[in-house]
N, C-alpha and C. Protein backbone atom coordinates (compact mmCIF):
# COMPACT_ATOMS: atom_id res chain seq x y z
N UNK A 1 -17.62 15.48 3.49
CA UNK A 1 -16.32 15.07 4.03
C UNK A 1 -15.36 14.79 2.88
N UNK A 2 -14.19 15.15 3.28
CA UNK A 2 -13.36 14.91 2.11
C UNK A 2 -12.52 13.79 2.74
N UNK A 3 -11.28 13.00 1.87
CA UNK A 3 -10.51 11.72 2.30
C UNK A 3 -9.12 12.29 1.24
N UNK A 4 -8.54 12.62 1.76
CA UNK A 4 -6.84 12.38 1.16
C UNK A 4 -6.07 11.34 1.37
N UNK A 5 -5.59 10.42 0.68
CA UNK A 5 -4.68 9.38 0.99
C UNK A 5 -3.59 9.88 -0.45
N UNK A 6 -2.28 9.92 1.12
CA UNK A 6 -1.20 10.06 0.01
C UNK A 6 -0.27 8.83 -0.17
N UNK A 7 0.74 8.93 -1.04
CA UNK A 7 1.32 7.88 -1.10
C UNK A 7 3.19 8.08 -2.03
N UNK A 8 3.49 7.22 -1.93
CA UNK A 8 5.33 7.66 -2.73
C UNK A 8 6.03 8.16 -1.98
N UNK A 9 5.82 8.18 -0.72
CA UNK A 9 7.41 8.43 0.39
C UNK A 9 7.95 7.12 0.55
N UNK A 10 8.81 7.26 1.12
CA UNK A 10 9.78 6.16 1.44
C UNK A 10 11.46 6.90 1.47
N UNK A 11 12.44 6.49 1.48
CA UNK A 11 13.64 6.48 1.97
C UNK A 11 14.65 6.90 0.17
N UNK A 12 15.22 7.77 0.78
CA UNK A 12 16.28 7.32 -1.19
C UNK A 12 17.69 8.47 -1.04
N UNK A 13 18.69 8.03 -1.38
CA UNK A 13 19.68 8.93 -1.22
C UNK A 13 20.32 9.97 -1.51
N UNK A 14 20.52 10.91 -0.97
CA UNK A 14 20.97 12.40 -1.39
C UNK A 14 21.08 12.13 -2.93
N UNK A 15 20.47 13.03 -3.27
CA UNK A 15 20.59 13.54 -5.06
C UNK A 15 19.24 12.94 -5.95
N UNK A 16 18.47 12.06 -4.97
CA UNK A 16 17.55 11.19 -5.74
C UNK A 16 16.34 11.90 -5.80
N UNK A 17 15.60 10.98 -6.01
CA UNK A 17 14.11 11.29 -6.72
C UNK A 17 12.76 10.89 -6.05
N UNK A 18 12.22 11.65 -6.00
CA UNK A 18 10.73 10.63 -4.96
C UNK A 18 9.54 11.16 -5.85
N UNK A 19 8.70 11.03 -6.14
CA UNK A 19 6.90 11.38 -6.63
C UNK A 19 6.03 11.18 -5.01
N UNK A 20 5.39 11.74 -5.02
CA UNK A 20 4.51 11.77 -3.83
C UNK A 20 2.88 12.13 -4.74
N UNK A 21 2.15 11.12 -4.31
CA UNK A 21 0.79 11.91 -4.78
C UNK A 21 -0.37 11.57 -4.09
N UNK A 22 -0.95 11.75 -4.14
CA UNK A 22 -2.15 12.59 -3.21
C UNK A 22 -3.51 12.19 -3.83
N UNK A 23 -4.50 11.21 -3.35
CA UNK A 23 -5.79 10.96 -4.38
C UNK A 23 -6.85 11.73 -3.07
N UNK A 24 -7.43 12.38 -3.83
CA UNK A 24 -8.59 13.38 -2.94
C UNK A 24 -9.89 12.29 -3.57
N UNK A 25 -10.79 11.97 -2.51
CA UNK A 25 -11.93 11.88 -2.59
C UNK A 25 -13.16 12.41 -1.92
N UNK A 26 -14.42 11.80 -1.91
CA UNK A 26 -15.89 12.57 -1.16
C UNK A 26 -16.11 13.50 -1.77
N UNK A 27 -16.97 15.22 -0.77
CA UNK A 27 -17.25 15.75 -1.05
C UNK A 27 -15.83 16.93 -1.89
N UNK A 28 -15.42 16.56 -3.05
CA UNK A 28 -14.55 17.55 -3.52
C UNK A 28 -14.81 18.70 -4.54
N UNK A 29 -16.24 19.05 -4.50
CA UNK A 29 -16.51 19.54 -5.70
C UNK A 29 -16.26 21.09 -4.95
N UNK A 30 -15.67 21.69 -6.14
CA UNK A 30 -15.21 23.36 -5.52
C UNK A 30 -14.05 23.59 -5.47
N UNK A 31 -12.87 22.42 -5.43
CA UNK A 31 -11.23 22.55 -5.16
C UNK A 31 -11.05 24.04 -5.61
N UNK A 32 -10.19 24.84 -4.71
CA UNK A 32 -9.28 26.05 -4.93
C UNK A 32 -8.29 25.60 -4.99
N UNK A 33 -7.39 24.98 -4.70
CA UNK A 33 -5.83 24.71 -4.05
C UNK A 33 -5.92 23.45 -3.59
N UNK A 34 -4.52 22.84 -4.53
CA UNK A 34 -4.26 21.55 -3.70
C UNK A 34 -2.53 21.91 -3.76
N UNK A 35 -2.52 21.33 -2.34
CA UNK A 35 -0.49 21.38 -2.19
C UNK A 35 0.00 20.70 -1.61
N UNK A 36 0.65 20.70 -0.44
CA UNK A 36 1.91 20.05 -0.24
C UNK A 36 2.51 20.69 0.93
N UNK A 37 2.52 20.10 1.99
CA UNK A 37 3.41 20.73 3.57
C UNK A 37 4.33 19.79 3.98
N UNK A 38 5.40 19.86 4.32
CA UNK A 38 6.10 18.65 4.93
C UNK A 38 6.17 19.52 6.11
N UNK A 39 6.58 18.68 7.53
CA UNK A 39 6.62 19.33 8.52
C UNK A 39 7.61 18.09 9.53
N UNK A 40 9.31 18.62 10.18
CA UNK A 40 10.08 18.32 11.03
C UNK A 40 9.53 18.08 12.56
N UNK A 41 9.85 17.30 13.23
CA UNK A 41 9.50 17.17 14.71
C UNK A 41 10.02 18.77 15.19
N UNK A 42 9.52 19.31 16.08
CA UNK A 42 9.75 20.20 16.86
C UNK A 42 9.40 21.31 15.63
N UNK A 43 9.30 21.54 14.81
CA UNK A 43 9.16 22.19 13.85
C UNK A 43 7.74 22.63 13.30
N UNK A 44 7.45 23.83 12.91
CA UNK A 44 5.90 23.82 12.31
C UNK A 44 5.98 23.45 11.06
N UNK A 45 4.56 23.43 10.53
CA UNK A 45 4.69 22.62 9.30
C UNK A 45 4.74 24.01 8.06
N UNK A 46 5.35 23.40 7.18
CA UNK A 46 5.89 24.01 6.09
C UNK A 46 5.35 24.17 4.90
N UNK A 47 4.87 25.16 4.48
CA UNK A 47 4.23 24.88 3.10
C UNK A 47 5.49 24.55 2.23
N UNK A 48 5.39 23.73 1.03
CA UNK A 48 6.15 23.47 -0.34
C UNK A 48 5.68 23.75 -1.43
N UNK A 49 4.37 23.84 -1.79
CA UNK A 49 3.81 23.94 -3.13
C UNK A 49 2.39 23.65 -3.15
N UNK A 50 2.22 24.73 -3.69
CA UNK A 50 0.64 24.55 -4.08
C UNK A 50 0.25 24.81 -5.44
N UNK A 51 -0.87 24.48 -6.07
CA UNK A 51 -1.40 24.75 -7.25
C UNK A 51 -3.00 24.68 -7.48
N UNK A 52 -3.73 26.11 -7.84
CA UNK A 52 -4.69 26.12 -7.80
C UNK A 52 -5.84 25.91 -9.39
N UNK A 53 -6.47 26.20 -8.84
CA UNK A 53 -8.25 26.07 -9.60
C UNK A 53 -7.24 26.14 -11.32
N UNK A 54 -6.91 27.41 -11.62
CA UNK A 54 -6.22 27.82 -12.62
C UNK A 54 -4.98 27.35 -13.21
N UNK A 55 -4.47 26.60 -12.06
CA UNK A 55 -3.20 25.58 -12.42
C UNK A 55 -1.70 26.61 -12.22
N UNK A 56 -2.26 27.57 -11.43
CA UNK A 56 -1.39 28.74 -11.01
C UNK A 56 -0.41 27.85 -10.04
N UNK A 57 0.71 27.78 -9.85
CA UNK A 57 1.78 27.33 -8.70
C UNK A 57 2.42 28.16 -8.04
N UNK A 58 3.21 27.77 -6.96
CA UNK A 58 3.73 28.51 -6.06
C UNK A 58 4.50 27.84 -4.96
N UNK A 59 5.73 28.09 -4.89
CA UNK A 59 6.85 27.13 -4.06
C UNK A 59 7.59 27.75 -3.32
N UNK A 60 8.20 27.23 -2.35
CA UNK A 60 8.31 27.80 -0.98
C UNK A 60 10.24 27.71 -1.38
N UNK A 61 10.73 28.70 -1.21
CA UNK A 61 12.20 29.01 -1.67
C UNK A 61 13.35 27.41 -1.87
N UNK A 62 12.55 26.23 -0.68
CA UNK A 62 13.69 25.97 -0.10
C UNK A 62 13.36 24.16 -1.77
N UNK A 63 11.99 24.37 -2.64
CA UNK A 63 11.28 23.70 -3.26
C UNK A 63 12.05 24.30 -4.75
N UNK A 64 12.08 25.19 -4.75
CA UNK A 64 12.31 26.35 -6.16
C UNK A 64 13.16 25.09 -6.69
N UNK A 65 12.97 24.93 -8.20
CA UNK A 65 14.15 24.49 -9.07
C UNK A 65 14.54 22.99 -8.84
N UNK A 66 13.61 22.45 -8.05
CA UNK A 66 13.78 21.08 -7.46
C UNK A 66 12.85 20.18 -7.71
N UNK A 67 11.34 20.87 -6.85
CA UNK A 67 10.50 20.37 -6.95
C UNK A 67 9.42 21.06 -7.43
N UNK A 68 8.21 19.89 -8.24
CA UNK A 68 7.37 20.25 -9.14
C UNK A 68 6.01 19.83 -8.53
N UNK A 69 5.05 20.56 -8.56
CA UNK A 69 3.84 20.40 -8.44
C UNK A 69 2.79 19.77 -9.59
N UNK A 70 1.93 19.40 -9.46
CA UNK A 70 1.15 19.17 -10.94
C UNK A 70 -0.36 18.46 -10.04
N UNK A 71 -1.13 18.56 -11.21
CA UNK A 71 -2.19 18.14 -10.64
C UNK A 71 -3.18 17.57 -12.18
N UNK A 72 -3.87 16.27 -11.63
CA UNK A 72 -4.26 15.23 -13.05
C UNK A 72 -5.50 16.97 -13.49
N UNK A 73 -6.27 16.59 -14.54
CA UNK A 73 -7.32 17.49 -15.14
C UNK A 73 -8.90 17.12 -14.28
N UNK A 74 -8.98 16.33 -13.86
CA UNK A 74 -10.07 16.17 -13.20
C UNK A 74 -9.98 16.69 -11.60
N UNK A 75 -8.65 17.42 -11.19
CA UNK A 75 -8.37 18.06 -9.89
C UNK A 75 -8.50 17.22 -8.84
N UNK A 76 -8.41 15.87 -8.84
CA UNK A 76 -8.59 14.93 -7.87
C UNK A 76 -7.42 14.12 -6.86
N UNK A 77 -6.28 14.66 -7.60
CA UNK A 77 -5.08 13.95 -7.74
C UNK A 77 -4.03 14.54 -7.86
N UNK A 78 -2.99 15.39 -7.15
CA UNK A 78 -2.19 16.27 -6.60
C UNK A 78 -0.68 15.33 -6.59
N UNK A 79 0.25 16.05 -7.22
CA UNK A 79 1.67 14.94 -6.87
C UNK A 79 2.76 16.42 -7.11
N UNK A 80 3.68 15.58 -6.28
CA UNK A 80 4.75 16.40 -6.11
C UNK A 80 5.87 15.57 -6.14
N UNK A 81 6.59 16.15 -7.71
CA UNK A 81 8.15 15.20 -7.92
C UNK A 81 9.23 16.16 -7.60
N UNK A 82 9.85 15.43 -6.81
CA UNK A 82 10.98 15.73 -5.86
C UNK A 82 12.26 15.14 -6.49
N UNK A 83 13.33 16.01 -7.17
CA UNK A 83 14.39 15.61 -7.57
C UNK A 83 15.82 16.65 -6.71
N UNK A 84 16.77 16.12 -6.87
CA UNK A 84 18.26 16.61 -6.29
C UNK A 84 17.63 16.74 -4.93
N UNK A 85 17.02 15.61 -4.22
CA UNK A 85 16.83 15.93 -3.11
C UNK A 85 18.06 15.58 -1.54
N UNK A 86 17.78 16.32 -0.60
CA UNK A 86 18.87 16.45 0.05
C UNK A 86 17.91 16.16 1.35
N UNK A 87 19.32 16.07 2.58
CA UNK A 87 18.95 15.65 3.70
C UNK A 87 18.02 16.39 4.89
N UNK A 88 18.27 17.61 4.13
CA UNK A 88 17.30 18.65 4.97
C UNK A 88 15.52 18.71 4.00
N UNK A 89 15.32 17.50 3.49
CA UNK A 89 14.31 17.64 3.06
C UNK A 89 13.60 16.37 3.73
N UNK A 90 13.92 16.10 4.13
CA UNK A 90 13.80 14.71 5.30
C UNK A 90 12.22 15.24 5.99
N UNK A 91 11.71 14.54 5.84
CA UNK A 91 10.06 15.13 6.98
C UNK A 91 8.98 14.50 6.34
N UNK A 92 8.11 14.44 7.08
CA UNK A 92 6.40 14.18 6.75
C UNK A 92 5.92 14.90 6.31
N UNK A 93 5.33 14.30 4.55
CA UNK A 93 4.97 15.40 4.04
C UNK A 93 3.34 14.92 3.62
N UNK A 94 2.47 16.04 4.09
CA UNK A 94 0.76 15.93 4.24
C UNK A 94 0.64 16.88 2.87
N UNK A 95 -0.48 16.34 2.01
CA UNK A 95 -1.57 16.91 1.04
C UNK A 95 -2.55 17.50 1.89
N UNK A 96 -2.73 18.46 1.26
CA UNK A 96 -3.37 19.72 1.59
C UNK A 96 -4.76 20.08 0.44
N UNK A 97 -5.72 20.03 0.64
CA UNK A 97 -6.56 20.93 -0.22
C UNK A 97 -7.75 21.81 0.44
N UNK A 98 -7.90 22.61 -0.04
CA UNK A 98 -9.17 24.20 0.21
C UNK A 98 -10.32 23.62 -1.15
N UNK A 99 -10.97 23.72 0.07
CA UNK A 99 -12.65 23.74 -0.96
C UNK A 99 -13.26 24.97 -0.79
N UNK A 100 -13.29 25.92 -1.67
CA UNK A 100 -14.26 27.21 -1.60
C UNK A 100 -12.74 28.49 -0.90
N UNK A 101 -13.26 28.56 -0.10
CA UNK A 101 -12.37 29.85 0.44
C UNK A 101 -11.71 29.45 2.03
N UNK A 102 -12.65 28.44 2.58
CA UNK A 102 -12.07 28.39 4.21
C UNK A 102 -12.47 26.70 4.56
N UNK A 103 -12.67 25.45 3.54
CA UNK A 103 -12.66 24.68 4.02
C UNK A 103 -11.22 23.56 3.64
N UNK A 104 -10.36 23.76 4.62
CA UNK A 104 -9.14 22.92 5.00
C UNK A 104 -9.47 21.45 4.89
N UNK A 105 -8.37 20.62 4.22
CA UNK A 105 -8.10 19.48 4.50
C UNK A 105 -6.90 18.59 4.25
N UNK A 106 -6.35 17.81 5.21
CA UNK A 106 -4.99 17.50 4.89
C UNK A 106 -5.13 16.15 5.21
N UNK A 107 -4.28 15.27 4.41
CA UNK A 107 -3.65 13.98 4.42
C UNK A 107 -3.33 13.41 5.79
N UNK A 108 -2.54 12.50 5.72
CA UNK A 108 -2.38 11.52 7.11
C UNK A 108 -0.92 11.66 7.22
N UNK A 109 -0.35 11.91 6.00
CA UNK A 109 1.15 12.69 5.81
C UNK A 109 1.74 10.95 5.18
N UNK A 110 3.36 11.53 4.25
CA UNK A 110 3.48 10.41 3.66
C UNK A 110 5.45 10.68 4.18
N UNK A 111 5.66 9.81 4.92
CA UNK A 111 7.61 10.43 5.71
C UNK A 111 8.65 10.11 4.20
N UNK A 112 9.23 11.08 3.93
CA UNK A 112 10.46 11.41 3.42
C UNK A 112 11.49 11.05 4.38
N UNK A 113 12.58 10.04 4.36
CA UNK A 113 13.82 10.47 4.22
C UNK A 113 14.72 10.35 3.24
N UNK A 114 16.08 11.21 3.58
CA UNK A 114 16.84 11.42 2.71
C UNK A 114 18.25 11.27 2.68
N UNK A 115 18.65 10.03 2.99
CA UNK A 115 19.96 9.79 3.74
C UNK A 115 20.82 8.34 3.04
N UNK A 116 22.25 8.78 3.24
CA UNK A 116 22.90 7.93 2.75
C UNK A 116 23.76 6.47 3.67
């Protein structure tokens, strides 16, 4: 079993800054990918960023040039710093990690808003 608890949402105003990070515990040995989904009511959930085994990244257009992925060296510990952020970035955002090729697991989600 794996356990994600994320943490660093909270509230901050157009243009600001948030860190969000993500401590993976249990069975984690194998990580492929750890990332990052925020997801709107009525809305499906969204990938933002991921970064794998290799430290390879990958960000979802609306993330580009904003926000950063990173992950500590022991792969346990996933964060995503969020700068010039805006109101359409507003949502619950869940840690995500793949063990091997097909085993999923996501966070409890940590709410973003973004309003003045």
């Amino acid at each position: 079993q794996v356990h994600l608890v994320e943490s660093g949402g909270g509230e901050v105003q157009p243009g600001g800054s948030l860190r969000l990070s993500c401590a993976a515990s249990g069975s984690i040995s194998g990580i492929a990918v750890m990332g990052w989904y925020r997801q709107v009511p009525g809305k499906q959930r969204e990938l933002i960023a991921t970064t794998n085994s290799g430290a390879k990244t990958d960000y979802a257009d609306s993330a580009k040039g904003r926000f950063a992925i990173s992950a500590d060296n022991a792969k346990t510990t996933v964060y995503l710093q969020m700068n010039s952020l805006k109101a359409s970035d507003t949502a619950v955002y869940y840690c995500y990690v793949r063990i091997g090729h097909d085993q999923n697991y996501w966070g409890q989600g940590t709410r973003v808003t973004v309003s003045s």
